[in-house]
Every structure is written in structure tokens, then in C-alpha cells.
N, C-alpha and C. Protein backbone atom coordinates (compact mmCIF):
# COMPACT_ATOMS: atom_id res chain seq x y z
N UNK A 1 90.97 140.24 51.32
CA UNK A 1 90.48 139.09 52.08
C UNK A 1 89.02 138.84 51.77
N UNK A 2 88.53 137.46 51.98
CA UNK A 2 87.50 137.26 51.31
C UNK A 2 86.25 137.18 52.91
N UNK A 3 85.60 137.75 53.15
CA UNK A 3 84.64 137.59 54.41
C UNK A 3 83.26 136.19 53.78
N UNK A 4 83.65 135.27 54.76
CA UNK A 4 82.73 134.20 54.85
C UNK A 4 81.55 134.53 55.32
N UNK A 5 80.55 134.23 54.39
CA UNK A 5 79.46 134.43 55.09
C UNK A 5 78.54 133.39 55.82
N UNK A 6 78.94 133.43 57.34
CA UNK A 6 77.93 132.35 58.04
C UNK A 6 77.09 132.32 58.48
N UNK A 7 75.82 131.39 57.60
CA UNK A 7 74.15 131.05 58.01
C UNK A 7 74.10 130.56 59.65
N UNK A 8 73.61 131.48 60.34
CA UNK A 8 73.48 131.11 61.41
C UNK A 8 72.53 129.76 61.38
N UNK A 9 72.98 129.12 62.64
CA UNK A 9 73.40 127.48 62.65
C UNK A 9 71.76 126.71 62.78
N UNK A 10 71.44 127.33 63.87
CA UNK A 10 69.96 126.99 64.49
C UNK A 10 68.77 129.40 64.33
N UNK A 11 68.03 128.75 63.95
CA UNK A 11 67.11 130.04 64.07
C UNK A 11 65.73 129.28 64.94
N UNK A 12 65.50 129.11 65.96
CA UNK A 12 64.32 128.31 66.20
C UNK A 12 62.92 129.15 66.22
N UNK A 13 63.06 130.47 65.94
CA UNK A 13 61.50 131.02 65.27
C UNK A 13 61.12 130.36 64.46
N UNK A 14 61.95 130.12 62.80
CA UNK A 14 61.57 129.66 61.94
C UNK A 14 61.95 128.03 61.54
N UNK A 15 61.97 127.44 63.08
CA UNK A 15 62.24 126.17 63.03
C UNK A 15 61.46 125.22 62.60
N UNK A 16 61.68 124.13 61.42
CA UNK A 16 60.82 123.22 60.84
C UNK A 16 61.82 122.14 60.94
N UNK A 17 60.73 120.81 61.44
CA UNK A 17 61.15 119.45 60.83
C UNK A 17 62.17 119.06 59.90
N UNK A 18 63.23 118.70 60.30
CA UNK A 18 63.98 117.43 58.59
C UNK A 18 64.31 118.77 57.74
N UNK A 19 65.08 119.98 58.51
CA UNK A 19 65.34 120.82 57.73
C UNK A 19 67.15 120.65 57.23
N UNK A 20 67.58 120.84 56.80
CA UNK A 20 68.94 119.92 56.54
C UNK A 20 69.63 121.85 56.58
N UNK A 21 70.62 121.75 57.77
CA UNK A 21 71.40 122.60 57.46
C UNK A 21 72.44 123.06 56.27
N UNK A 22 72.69 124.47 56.89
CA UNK A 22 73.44 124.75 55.29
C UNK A 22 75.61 124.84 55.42
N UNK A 23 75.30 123.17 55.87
CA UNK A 23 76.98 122.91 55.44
C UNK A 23 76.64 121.18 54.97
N UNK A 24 77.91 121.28 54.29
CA UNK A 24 78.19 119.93 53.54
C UNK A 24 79.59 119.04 53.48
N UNK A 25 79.65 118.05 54.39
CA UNK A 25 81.33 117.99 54.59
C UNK A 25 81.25 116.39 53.89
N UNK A 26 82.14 116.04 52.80
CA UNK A 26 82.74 114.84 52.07
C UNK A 26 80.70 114.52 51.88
N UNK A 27 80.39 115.27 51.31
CA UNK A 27 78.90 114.40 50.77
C UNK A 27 77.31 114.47 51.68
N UNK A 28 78.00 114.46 53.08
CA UNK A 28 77.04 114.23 54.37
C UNK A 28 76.22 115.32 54.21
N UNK A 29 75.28 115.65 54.63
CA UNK A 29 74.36 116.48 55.20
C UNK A 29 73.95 116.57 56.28
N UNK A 30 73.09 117.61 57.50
CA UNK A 30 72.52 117.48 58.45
C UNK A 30 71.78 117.82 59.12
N UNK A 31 70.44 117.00 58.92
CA UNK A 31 69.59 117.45 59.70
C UNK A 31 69.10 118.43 60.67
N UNK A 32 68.87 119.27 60.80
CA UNK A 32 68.70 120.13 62.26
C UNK A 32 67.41 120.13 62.98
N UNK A 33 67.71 118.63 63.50
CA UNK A 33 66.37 118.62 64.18
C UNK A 33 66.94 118.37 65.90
N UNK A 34 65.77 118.55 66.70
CA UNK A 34 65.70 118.93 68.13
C UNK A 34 66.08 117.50 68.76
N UNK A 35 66.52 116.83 69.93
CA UNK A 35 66.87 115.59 70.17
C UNK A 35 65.56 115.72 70.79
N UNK A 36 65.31 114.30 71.00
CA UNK A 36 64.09 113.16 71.52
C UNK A 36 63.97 113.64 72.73
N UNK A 37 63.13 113.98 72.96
CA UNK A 37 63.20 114.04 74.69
C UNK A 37 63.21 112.97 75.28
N UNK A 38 63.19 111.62 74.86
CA UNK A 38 63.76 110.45 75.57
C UNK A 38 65.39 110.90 76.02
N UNK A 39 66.07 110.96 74.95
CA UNK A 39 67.38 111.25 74.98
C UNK A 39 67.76 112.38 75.56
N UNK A 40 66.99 113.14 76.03
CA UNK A 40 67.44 113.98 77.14
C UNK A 40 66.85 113.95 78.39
N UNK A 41 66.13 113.04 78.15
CA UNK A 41 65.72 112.38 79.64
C UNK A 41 66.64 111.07 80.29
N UNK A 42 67.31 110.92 79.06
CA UNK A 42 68.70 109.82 79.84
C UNK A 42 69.40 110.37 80.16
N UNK A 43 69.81 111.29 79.41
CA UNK A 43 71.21 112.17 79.50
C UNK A 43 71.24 112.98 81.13
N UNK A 44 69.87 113.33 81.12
CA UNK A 44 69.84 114.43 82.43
C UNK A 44 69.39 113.93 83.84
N UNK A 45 69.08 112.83 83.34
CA UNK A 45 68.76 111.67 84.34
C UNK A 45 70.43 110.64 84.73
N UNK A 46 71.05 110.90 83.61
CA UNK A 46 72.54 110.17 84.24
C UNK A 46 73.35 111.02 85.18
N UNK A 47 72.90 112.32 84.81
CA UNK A 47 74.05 113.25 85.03
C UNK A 47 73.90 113.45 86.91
N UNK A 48 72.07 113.48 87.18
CA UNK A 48 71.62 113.75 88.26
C UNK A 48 71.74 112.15 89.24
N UNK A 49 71.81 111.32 88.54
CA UNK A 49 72.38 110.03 89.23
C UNK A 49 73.70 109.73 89.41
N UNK A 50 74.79 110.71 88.98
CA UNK A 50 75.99 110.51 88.92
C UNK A 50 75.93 111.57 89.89
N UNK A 51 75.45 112.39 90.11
CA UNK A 51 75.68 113.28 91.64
C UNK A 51 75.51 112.96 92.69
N UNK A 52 74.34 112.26 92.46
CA UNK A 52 73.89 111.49 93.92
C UNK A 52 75.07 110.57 94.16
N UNK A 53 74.73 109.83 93.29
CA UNK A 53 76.32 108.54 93.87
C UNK A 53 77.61 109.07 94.00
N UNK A 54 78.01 110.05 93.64
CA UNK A 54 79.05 110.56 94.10
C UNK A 54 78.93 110.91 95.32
N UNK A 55 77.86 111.82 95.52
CA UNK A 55 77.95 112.35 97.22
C UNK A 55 77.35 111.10 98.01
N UNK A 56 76.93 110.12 97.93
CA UNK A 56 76.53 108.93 98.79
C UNK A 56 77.74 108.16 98.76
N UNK A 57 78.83 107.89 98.03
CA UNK A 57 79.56 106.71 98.49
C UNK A 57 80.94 107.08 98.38
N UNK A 58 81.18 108.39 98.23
CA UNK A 58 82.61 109.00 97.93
C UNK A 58 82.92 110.03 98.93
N UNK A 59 81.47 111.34 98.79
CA UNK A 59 81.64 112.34 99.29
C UNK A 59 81.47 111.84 101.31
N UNK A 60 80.10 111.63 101.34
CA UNK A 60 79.52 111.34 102.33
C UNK A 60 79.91 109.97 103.30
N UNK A 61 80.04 109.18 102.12
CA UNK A 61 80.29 107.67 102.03
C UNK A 61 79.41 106.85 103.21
N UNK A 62 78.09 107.50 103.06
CA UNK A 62 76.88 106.47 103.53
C UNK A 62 76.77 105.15 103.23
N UNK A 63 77.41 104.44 102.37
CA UNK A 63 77.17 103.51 101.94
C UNK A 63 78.58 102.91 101.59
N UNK A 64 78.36 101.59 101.50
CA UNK A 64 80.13 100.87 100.82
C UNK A 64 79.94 101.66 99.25
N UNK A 65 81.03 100.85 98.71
CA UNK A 65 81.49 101.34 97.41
C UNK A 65 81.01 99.47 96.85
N UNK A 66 80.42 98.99 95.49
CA UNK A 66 79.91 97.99 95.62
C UNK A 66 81.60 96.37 95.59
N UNK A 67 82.90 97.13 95.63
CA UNK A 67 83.64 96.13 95.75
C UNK A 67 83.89 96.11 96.99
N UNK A 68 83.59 96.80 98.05
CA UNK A 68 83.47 96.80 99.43
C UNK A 68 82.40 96.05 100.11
N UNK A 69 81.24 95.94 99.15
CA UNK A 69 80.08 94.99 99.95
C UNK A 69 80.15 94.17 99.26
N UNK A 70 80.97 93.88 98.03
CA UNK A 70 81.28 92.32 97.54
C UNK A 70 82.06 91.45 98.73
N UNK A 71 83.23 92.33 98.95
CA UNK A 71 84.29 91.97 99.59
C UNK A 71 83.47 91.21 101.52
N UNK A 72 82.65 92.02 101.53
CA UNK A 72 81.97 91.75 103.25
C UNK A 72 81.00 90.35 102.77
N UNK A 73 80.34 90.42 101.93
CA UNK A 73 79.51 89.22 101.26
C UNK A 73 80.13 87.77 101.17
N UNK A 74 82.06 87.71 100.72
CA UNK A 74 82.34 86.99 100.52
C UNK A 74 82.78 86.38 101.40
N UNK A 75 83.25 87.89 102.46
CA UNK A 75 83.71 87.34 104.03
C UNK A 75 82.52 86.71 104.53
N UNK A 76 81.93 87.13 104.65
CA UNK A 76 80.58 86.36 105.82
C UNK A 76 80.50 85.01 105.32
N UNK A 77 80.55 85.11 103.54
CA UNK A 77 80.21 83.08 103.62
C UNK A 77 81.41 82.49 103.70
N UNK A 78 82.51 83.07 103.94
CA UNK A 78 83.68 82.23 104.01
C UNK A 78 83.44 81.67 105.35
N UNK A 79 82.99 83.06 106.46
CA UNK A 79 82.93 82.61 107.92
C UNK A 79 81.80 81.43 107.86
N UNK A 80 81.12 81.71 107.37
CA UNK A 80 79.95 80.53 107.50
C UNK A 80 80.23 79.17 107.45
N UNK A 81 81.07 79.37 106.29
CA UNK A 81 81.62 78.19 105.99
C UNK A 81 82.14 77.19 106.84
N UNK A 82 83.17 78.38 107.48
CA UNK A 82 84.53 77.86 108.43
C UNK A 82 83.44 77.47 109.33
N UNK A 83 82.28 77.88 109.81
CA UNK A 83 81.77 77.70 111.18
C UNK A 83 81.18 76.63 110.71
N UNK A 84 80.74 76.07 109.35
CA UNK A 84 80.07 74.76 109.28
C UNK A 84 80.72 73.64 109.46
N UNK A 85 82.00 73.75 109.16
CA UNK A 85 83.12 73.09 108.87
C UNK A 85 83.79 72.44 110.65
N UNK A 86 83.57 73.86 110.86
CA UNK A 86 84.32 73.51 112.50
C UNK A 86 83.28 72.73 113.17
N UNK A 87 81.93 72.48 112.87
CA UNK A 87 80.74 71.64 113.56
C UNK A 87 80.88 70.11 113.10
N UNK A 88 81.59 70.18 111.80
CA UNK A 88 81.71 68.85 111.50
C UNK A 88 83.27 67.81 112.17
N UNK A 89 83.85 68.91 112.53
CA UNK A 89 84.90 68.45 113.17
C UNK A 89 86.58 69.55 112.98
N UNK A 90 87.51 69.66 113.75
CA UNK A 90 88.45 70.11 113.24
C UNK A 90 89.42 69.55 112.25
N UNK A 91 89.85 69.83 111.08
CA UNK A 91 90.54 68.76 110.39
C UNK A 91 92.04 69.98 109.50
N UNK A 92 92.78 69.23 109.06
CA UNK A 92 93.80 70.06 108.25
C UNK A 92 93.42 70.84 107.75
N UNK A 93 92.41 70.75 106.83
CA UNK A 93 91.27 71.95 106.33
C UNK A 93 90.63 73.10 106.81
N UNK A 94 89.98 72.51 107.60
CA UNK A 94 89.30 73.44 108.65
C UNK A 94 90.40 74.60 109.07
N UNK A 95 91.51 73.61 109.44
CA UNK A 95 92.61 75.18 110.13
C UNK A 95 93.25 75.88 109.18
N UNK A 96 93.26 75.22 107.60
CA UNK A 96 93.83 76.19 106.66
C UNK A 96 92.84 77.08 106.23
N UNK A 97 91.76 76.66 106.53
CA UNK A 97 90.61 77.87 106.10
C UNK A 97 90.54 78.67 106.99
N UNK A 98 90.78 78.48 108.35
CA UNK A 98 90.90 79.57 109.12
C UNK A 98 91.86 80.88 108.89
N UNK A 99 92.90 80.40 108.63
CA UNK A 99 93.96 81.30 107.94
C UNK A 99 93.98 81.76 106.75
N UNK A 100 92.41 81.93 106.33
CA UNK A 100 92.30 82.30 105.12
C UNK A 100 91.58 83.52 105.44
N UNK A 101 90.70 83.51 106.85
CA UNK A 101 90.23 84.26 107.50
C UNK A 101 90.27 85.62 108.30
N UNK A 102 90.17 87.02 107.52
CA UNK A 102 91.12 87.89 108.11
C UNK A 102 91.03 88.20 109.94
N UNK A 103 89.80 87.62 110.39
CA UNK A 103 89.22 88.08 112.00
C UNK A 103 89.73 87.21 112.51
N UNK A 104 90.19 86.01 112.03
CA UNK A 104 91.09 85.08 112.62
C UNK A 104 92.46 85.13 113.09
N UNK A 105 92.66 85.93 111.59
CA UNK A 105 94.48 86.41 111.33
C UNK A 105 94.55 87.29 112.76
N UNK A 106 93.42 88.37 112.67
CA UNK A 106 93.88 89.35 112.93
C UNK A 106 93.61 89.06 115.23
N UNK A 107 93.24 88.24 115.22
CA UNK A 107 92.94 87.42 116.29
C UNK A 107 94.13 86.77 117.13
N UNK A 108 94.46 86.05 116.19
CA UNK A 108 95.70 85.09 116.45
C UNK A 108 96.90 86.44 116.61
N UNK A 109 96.91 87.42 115.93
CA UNK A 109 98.33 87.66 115.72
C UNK A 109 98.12 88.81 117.29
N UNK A 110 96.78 89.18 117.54
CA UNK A 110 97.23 89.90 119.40
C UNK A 110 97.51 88.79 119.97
N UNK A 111 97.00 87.53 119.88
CA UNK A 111 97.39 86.51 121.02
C UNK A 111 98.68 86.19 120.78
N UNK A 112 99.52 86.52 119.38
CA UNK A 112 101.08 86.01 119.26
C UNK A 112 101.76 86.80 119.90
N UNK A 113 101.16 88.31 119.84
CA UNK A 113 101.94 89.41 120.31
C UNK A 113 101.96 89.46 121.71
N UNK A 114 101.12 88.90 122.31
CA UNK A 114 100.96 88.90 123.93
C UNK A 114 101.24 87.72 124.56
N UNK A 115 101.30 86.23 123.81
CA UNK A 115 102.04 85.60 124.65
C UNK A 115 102.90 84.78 124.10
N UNK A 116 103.40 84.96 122.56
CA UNK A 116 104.21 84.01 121.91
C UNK A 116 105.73 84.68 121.61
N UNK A 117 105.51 86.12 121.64
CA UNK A 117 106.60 86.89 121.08
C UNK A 117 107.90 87.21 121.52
N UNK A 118 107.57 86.69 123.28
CA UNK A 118 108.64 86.29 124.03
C UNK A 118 110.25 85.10 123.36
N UNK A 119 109.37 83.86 123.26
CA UNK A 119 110.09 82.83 122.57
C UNK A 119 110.54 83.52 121.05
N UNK A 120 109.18 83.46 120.38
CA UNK A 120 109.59 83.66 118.65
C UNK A 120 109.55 84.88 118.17
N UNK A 121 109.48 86.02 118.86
CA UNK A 121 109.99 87.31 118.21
C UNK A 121 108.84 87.81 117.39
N UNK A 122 108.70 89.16 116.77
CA UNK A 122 107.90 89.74 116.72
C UNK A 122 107.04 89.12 115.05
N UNK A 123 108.15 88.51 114.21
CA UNK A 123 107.85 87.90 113.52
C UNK A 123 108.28 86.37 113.03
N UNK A 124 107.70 85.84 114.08
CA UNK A 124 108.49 84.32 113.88
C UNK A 124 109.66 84.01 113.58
N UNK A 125 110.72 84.95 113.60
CA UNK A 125 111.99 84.67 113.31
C UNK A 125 112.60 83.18 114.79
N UNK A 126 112.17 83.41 115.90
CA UNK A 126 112.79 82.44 116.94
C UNK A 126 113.92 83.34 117.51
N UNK A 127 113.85 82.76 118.93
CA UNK A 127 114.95 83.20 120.07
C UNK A 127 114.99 81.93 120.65
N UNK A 128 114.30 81.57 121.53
CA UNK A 128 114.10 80.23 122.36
C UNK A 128 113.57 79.62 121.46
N UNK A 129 112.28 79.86 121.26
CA UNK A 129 111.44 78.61 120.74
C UNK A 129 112.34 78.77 119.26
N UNK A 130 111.53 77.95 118.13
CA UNK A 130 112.36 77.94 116.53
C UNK A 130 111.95 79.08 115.53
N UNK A 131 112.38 78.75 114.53
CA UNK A 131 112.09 79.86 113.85
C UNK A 131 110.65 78.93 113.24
N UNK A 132 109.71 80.30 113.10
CA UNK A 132 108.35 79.25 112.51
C UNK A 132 108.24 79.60 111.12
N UNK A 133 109.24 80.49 110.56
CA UNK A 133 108.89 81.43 109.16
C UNK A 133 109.80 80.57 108.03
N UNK A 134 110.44 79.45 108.43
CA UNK A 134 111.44 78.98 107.45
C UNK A 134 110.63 76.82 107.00
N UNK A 135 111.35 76.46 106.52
CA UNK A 135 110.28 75.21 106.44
C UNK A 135 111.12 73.66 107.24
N UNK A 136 111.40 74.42 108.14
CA UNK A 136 112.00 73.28 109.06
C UNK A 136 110.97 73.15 110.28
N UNK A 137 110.36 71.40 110.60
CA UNK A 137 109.89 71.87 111.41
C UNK A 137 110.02 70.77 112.70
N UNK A 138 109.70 70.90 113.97
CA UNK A 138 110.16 69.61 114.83
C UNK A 138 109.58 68.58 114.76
N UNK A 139 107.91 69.03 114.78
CA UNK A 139 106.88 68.47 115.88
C UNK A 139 106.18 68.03 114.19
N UNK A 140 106.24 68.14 112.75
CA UNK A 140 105.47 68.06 111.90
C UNK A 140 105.11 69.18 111.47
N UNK A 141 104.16 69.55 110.43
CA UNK A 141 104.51 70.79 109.68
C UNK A 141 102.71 70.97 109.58
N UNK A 142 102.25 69.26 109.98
CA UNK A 142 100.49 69.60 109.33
C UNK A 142 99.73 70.44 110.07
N UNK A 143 98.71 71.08 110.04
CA UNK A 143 98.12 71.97 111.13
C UNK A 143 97.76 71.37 111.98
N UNK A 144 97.20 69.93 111.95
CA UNK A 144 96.80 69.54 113.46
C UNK A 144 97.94 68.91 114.43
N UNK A 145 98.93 68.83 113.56
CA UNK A 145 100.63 68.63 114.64
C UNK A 145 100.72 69.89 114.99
N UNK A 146 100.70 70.86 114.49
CA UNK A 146 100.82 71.87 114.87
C UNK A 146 99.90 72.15 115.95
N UNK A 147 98.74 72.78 115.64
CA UNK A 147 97.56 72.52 116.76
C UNK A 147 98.26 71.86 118.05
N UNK A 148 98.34 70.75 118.07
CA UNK A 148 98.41 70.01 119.34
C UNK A 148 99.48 70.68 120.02
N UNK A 149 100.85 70.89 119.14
CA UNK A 149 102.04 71.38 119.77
C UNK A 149 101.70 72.68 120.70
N UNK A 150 100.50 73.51 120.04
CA UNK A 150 99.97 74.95 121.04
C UNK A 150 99.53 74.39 121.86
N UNK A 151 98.74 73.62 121.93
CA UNK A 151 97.39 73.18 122.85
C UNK A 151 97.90 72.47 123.97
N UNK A 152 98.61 71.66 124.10
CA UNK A 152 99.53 70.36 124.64
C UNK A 152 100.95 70.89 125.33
N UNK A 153 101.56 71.84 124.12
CA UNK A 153 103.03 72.21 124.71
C UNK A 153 104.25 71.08 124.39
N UNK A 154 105.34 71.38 124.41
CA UNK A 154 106.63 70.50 124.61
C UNK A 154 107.12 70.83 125.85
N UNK A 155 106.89 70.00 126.92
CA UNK A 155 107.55 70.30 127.92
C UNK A 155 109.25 70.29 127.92
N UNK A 156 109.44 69.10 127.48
CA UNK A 156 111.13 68.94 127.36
C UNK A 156 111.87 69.98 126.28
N UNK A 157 110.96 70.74 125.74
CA UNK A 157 111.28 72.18 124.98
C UNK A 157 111.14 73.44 125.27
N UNK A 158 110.47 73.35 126.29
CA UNK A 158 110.05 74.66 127.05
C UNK A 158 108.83 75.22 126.56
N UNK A 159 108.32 74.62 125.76
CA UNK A 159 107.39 75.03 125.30
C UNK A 159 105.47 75.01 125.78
N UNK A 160 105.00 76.22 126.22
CA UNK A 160 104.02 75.60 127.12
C UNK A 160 102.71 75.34 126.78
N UNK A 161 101.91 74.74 127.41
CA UNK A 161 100.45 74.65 126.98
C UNK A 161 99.54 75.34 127.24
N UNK A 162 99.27 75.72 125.91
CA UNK A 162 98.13 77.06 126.08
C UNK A 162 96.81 76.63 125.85
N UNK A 163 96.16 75.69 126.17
CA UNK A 163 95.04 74.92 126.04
C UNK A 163 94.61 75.45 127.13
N UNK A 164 94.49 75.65 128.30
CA UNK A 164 93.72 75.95 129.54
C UNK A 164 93.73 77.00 129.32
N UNK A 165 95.11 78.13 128.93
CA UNK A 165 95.22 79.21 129.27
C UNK A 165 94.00 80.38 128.20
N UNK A 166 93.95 79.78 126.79
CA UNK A 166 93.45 80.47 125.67
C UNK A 166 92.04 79.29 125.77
N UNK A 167 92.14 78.44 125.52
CA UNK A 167 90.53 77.41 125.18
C UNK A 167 91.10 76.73 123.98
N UNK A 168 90.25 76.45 123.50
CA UNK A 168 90.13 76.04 121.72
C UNK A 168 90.48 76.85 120.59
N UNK A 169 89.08 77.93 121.06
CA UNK A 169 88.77 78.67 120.03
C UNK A 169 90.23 79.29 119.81
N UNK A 170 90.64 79.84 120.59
CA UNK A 170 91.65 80.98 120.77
C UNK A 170 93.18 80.21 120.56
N UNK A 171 93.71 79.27 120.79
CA UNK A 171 94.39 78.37 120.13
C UNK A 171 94.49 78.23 118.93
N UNK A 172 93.48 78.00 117.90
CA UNK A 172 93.21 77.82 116.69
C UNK A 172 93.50 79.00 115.84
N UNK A 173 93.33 80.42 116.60
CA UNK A 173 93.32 81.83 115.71
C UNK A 173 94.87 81.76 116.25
N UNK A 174 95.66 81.07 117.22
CA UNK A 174 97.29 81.89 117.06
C UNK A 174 97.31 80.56 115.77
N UNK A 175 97.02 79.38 116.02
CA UNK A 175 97.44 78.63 114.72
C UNK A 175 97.48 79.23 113.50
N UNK A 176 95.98 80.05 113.08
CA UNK A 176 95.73 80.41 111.96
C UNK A 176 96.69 81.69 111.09
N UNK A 177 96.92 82.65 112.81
CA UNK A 177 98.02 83.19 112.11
C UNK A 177 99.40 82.70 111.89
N UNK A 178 99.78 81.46 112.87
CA UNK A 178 101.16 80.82 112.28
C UNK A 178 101.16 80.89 111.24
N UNK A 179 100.17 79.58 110.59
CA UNK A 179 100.18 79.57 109.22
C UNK A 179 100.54 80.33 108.36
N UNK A 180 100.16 81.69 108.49
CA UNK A 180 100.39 82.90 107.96
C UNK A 180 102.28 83.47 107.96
N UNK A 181 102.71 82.54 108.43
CA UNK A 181 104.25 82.92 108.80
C UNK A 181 104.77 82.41 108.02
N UNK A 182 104.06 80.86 107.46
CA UNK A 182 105.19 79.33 107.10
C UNK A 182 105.72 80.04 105.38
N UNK A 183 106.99 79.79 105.66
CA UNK A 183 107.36 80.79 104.41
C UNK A 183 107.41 81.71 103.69
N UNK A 184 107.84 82.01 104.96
CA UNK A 184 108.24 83.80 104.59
C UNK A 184 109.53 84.21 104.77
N UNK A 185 110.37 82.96 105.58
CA UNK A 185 112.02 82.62 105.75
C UNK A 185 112.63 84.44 106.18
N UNK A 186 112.13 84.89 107.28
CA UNK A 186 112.88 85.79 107.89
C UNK A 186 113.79 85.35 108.61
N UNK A 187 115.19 86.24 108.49
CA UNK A 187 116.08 85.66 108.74
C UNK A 187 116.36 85.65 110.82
N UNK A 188 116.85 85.03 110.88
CA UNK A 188 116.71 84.60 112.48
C UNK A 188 116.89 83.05 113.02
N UNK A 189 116.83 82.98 114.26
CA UNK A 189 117.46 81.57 114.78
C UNK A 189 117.61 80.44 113.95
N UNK A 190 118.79 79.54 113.59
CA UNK A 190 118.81 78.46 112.64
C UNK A 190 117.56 77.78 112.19
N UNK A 191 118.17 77.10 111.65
CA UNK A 191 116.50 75.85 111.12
C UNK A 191 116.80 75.01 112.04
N UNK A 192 115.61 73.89 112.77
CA UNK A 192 115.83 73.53 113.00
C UNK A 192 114.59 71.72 112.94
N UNK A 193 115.21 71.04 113.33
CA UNK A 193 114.10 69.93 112.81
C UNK A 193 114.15 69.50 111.74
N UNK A 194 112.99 68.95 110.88
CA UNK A 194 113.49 68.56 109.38
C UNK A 194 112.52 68.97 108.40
N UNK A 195 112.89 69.20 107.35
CA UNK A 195 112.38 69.78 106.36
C UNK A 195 110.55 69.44 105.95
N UNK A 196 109.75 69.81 105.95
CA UNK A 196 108.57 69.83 105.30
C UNK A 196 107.63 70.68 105.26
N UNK A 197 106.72 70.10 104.19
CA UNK A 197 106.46 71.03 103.50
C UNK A 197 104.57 70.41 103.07
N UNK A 198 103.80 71.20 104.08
CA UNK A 198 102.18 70.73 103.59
C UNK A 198 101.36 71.33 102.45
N UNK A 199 100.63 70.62 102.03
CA UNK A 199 100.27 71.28 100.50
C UNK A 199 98.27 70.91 101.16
């Protein structure tokens, strides 16, 4: 057997400048010089910034994660929005942007659960009142037919008016989560009324 003899790699007693080690692979040569201390001032500077942010927004989680404070950024101007919107007046718009709104959704759907769920079931399927999840509808399908139908009631339907009982505001968030129902066709009480469909 033949014993290789290997030049140890680095000797840094007798370390000099642009000294070209002793291997040679397809032509190359290589240098054996010391890295930049720039370049190990990035390197050791990433490594110590990748600890910190780990234990600040993972470990500890002092802080959002930055698609979490995108996500709150986009909410707040959506709300802004909706609240500029609702000063200029209520309109078809206005209530579909509400239901775009998760504090709205999530608003409307305790007030469905506490006083709508009687009639229409836990998910709009219908018992008494209709089904609200399919695209049949009595009263009109636009949000402010709709609207009024909460606010106003069908008496000759049994249906009552929750305008005194909730206000405005609170009217508008069970609307917003209706919306959130219209076509989703769970199965339950017939269709009833006539077909449409708001864009």
C-alpha cells in the first residue's frame, strides 16, 4: 500500500499572504488566505441576529411575526375605511364591506346565536324562518332589503323587529354575518321565494 503524504492544510506560525496551498483539482489552485474580517463580521453578526429573533417572536413571542402585523395593519385600514364609509351613508357597499370584516363577522354571529338561531338554526339552514344559506330569497337578496327585513321585521311572517331591540350598529353586524351564509346551500328547510343573486 502506498501511504499519502498529507501537507498539513493551514500552519499559521509560518503563515504568509497569497500563499497558494499544496492541492490542485482540474487546474484550480488555492489561496490560503484568512477571511476579511468584514466577512466575519456578517457572518457572526447574522448568526447573533438570528438568535435574538428567534427568541423574540417564536420562543418568547414578544412581538408579532411580521405577517401578523401586516395582517392587523390591513385590518385597521379596512376598519377605517368601513367607518368612513358608514359616515357617508349606509349603502349596498358599505354592508358588503362589513362582511368583509372579521369583528363584525365575529359580532353578528353571537347576536345570530342568541337571537336568530331559534327560527334559522345554528347555521342558516331554516326551521320557521327560511333557509338563508341557499339563493332563494323573499324580501330581495340586496343588503339593504335585507337590512330592513332585520330592522323592520315581517310581521305577517313572524318575523320580528330587531331595530329597537339591537340599534343600528348591532343589526348591521347580524347582517354582515348573514352575508357570510349566502351560498353555502346547507341542506335544510326548502327554498323558498325566488331566485337571486347580488354581485
Amino acid at each position: 500500500m502506498t501511504q499519502e503524504n498529507h501537507t498539513p492544510r493551514d500552519n499559521r506560525t509560518h503563515y504568509q499572504q497569497d500563499s497558494v496551498m499544496g492541492h490542485e483539482y482540474d487546474g484550480i489552485q488555492e489561496f490560503d488566505n484568512r477571511l476579511p474580517n468584514w466577512w466575519l463580521w456578517i457572518m457572526w453578526g447574522s448568526m447573533i441576529f438570528a438568535l435574538f429573533y428567534w427568541i423574540t417572536f417564536h420562543t418568547l413571542k414578544l412581538q408579532p411575526l411580521p405577517q401578523a402585523r401586516f395582517e392587523q395593519v390591513m385590518l385597521q385600514a379596512q376598519e377605517d375605511q368601513l367607518a368612513r364609509a358608514a359616515k357617508a351613508g349606509i349603502t349596498n357597499e358599505t354592508l358588503v364591506m362589513m362582511s368583509q370584516v372579521p369583528s363584525k363577522i365575529t359580532e353578528g354571529h353571537e347576536l345570530f346565536v342568541k337571537h336568530c338561531v331559534a327560527c334559522h338554526l345554528d347555521k342558516g339552514q331554516g326551521l320557521v324562518g327560511p333557509n338563508l344559506t341557499d339563493g332563494y330569497w323573499i324580501h330581495g337578496c340586496e343588503p339593504m332589503q335585507m337590512l330592513k327585513v332585520i330592522q323592520t321585521g315581517v310581521a305577517a311572517k313572524g318575523m320580528p323587529a330587531w331595530m329597537n331591540q339591537l340599534g343600528p350598529t348591532r343589526t348591521q353586524s347580524v347582517l354582515a354575518y348573514v352575508l357570510t351564509l349566502r351560498d353555502t346551500n346547507v341542506p335544510g328547510k326548502e327554498s323558498q321565494g325566488e331566485p337571486c343573486e347580488f354581485k
